[in-house]
C-alpha atoms as a PDB file:
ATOM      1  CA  UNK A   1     112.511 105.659 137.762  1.00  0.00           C
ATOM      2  CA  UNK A   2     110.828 106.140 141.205  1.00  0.00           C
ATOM      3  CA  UNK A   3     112.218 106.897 144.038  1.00  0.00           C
ATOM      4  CA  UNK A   4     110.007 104.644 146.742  1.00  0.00           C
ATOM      5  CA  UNK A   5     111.329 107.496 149.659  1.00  0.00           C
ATOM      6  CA  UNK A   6     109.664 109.948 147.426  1.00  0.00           C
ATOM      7  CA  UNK A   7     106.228 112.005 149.382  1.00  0.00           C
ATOM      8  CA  UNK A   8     104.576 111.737 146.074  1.00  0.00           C
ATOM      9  CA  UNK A   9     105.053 108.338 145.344  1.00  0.00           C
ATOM     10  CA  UNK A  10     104.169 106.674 148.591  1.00  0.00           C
ATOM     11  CA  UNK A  11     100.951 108.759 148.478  1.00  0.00           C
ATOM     12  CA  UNK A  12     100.496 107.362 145.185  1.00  0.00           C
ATOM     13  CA  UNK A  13     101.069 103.982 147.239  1.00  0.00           C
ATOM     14  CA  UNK A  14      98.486 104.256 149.911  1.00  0.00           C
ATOM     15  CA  UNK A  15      95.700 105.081 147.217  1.00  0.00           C
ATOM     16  CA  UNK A  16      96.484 101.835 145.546  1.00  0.00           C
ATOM     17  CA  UNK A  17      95.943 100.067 148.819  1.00  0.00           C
ATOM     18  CA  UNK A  18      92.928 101.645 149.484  1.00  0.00           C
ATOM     19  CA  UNK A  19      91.750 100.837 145.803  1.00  0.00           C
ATOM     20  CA  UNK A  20      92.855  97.715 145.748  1.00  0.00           C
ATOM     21  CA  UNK A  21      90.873  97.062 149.472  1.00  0.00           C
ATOM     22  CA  UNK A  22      87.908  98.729 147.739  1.00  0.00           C
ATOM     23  CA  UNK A  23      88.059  96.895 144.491  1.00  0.00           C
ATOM     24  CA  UNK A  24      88.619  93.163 146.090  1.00  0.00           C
ATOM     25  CA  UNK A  25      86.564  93.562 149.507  1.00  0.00           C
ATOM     26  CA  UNK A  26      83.604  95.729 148.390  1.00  0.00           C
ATOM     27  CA  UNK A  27      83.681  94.544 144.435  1.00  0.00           C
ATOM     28  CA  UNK A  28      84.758  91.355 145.103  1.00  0.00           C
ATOM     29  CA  UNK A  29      87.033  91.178 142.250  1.00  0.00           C
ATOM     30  CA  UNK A  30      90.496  89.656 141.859  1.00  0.00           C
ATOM     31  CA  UNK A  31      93.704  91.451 140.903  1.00  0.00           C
ATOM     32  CA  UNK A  32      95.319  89.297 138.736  1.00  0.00           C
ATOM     33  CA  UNK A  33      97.922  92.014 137.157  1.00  0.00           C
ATOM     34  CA  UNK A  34      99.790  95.483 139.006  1.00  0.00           C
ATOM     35  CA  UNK A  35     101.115  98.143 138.035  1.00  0.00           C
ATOM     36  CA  UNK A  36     101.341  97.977 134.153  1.00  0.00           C
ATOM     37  CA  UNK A  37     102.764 101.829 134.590  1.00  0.00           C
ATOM     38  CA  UNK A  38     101.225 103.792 132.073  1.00  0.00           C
ATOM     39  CA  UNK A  39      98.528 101.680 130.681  1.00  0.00           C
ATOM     40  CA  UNK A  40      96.752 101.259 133.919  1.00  0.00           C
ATOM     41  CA  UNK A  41      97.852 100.305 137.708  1.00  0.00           C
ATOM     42  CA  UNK A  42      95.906  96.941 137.672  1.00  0.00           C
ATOM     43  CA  UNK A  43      93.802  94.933 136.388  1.00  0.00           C
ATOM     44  CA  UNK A  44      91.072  92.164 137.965  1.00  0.00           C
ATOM     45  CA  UNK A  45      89.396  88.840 136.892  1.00  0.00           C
ATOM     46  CA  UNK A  46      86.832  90.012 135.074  1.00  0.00           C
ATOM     47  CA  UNK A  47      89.095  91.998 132.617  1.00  0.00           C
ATOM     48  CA  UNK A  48      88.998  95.241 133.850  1.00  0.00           C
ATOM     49  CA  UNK A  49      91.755  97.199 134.322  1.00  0.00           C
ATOM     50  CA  UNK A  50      92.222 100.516 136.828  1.00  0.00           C
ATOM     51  CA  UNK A  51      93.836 103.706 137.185  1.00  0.00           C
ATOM     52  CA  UNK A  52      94.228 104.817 140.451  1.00  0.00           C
ATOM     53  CA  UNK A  53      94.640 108.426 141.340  1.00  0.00           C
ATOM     54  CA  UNK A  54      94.991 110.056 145.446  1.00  0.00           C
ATOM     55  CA  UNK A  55      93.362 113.975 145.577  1.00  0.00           C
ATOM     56  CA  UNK A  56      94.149 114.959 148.848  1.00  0.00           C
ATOM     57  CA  UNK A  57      92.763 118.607 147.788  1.00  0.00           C
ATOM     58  CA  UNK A  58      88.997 117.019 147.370  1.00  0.00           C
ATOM     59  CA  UNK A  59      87.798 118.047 150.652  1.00  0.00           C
ATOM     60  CA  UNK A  60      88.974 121.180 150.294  1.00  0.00           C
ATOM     61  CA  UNK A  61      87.836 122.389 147.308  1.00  0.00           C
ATOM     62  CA  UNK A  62      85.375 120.110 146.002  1.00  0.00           C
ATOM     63  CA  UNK A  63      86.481 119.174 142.798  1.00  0.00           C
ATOM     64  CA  UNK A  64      88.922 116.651 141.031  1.00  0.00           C
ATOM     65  CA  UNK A  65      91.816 117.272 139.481  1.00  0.00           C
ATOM     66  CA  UNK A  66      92.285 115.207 136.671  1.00  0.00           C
ATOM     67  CA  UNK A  67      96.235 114.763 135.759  1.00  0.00           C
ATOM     68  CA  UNK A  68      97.041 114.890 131.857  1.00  0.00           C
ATOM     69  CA  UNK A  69     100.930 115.340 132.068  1.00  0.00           C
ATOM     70  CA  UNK A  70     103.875 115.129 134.645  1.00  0.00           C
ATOM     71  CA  UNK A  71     107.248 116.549 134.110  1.00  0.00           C
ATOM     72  CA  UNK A  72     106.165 117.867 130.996  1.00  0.00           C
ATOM     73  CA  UNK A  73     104.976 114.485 129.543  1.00  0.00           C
ATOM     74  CA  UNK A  74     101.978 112.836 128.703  1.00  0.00           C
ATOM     75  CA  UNK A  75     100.322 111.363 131.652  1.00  0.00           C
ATOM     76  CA  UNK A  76      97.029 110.250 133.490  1.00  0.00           C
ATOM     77  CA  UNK A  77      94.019 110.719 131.491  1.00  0.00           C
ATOM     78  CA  UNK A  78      95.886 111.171 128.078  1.00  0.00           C
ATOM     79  CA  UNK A  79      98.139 107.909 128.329  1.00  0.00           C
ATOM     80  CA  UNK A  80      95.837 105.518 130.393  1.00  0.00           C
ATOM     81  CA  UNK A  81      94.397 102.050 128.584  1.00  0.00           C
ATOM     82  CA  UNK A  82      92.420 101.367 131.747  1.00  0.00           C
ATOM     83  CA  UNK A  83      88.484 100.652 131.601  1.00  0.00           C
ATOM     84  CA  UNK A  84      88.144 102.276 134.841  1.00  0.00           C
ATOM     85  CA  UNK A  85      89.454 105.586 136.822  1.00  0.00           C
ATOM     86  CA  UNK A  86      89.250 105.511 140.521  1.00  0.00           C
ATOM     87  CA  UNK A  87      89.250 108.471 142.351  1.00  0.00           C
ATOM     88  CA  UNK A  88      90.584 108.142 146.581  1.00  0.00           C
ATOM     89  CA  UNK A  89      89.566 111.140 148.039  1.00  0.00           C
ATOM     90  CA  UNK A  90      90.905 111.023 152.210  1.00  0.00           C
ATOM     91  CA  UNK A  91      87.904 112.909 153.839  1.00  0.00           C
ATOM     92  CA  UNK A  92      90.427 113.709 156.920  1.00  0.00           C
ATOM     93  CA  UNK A  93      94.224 113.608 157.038  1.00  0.00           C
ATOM     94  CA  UNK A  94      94.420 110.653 158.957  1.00  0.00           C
ATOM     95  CA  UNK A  95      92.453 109.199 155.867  1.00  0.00           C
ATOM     96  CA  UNK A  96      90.307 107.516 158.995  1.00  0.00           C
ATOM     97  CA  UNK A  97      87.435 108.217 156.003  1.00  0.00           C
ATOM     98  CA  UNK A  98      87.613 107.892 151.972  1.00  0.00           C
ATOM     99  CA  UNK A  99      85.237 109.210 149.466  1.00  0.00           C
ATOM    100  CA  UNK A 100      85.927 106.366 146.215  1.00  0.00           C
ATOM    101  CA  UNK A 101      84.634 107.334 143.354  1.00  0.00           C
ATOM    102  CA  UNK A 102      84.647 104.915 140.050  1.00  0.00           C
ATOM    103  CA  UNK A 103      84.635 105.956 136.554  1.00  0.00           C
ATOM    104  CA  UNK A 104      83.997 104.382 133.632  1.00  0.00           C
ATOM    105  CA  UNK A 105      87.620 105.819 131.702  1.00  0.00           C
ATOM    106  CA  UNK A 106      85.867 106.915 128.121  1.00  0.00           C
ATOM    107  CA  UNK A 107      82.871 108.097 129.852  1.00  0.00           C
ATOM    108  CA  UNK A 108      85.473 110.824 131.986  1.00  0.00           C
ATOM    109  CA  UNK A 109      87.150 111.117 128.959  1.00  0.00           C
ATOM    110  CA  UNK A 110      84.122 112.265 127.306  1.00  0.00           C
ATOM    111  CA  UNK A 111      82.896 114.647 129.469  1.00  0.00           C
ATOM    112  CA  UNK A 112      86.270 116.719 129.708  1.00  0.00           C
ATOM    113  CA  UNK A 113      86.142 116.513 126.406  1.00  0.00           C
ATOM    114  CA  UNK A 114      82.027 118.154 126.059  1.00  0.00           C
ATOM    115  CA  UNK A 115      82.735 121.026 129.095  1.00  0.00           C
ATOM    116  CA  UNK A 116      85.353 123.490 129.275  1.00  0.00           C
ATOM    117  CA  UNK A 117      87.150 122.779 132.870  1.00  0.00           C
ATOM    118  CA  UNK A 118      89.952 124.927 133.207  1.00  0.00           C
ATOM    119  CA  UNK A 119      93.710 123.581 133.050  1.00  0.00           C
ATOM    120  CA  UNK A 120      96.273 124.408 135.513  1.00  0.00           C
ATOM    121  CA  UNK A 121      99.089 123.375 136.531  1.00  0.00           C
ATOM    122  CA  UNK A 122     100.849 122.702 140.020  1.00  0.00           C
ATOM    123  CA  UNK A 123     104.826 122.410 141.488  1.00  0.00           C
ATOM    124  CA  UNK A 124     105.605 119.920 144.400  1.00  0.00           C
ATOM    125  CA  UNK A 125     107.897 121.796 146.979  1.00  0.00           C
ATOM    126  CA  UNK A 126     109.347 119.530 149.240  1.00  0.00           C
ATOM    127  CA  UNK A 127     109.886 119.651 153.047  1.00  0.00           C
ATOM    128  CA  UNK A 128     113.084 122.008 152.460  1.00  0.00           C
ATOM    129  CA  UNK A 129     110.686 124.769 150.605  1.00  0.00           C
ATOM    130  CA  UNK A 130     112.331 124.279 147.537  1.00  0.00           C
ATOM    131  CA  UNK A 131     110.239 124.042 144.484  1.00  0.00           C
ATOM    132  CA  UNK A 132     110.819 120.906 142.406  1.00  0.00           C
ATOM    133  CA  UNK A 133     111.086 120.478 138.584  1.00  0.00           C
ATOM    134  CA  UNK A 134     108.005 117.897 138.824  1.00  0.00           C
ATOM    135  CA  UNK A 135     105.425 120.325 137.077  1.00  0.00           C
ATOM    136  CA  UNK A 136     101.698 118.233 136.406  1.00  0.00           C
ATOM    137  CA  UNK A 137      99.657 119.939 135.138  1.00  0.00           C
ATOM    138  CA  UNK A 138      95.179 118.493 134.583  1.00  0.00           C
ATOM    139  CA  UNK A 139      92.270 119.738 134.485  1.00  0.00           C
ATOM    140  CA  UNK A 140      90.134 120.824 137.228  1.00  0.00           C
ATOM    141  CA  UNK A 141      86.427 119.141 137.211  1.00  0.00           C
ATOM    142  CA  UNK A 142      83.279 120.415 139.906  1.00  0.00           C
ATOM    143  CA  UNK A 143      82.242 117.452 141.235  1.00  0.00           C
ATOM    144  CA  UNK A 144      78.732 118.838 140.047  1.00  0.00           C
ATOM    145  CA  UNK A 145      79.896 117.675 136.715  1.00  0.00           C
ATOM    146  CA  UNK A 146      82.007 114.210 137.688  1.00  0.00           C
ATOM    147  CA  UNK A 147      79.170 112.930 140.109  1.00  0.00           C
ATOM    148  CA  UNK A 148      76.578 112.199 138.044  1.00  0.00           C
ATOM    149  CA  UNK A 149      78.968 110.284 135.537  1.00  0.00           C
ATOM    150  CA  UNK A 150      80.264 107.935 139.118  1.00  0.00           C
ATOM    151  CA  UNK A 151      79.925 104.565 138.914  1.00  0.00           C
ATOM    152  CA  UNK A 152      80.677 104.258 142.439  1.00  0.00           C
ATOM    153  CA  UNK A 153      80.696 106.943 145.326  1.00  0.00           C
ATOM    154  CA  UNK A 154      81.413 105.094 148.218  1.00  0.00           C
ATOM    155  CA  UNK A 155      83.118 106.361 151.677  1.00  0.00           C
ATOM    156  CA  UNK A 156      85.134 103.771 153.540  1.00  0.00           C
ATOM    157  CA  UNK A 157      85.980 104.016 157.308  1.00  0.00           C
ATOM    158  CA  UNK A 158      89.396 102.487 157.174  1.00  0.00           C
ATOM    159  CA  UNK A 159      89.319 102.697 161.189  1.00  0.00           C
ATOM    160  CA  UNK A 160      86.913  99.502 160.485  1.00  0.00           C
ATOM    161  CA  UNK A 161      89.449  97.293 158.738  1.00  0.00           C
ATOM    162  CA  UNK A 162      92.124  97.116 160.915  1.00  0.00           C
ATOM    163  CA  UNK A 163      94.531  95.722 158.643  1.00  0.00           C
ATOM    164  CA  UNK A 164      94.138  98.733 155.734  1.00  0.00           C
ATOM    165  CA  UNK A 165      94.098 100.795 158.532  1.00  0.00           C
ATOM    166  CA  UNK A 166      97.522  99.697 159.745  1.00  0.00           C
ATOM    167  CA  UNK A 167      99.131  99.752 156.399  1.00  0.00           C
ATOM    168  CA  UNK A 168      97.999 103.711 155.522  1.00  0.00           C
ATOM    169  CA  UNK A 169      99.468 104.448 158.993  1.00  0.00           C
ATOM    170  CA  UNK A 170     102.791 102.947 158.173  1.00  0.00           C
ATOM    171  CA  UNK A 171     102.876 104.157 155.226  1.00  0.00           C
ATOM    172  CA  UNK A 172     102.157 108.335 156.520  1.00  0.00           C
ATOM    173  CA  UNK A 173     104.366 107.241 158.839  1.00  0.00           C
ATOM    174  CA  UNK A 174     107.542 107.053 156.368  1.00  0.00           C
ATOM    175  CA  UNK A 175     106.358 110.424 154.766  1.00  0.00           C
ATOM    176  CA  UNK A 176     106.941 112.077 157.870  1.00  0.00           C
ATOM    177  CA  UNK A 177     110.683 110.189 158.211  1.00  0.00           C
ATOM    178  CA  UNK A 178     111.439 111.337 154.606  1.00  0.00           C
END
């Protein structure tokens, strides 16, 4: 079940807006399905489907991680039926500018699979310093080995569309209130 006053899951939130504002405006595709869960988050008019995954730790250490469970379960990579992966990587924390990058999904698949990128895992604490029970653990990828796999690596300046603009800023708004 989530918990839509949860930090995690309203990040998880504003990179579906800014995928699905990436995927309709610049792609000009239609989303005709959301948020299938675990088989993908949507899927558009020309039959492909998306997984959409936030790194807010992109800038920082330039690399993706690449999720493969969550609270000890199966997850991301290993249970997704989408076509594509896209990557929203905020290049400030205002997420004024967003690196997107697209992946075909077997083609990611298939280079974890053919280089050894280490595994680790993480803990969310939350805003009391306690450390919660959500362990995810993925694999850590250089972008020198994701970016020349990208179908896409695009940076959007969501200070240019007002209205996405608006909606991430309401939404990091409630995180704070949380």
């Amino acid at each position: 079940m989530y918990h839509k006053n949860n930090k995690q899951v309203i990040l998880g939130d504003i990179g579906e807006l800014i995928a699905q504002y990436y995927v309709t405006k610049i792609k000009n595709e239609i989303i005709t399905e959301q948020n299938n869960y675990f088989r993908y988050d949507f899927k558009t008019n020309n039959d492909s489907s998306y997984e959409i995954k936030l790194d807010r730790k992109y800038i920082e250490y330039n690399n993706i991680f690449i999720e493969i469970t969550s609270k000890m379960l199966p997850s991301g990579i290993t249970t997704t039926e989408s076509s594509n992966y896209i990557y929203i990587c905020p290049l400030d924390d205002a997420y004024e500018k967003i690196k997107v990058f697209e992946f075909k999904t077997h083609e990611l698949k298939q280079l974890l699979t053919n280089n050894k990128c280490p595994v680790v895992s993480t803990k969310y604490i939350d805003y009391g310093g306690n450390i919660t029970c959500h362990k995810t653990t993925g694999y850590i990828v250089p972008k020198k080995l994701f970016k020349h796999i990208a179908i896409t690596n695009t940076i959007i300046k969501t200070e240019e569309t007002i209205n996405l603009y608006e909606n991430i800023n309401k939404l990091l708004f409630k995180i704070i209130n949380i």
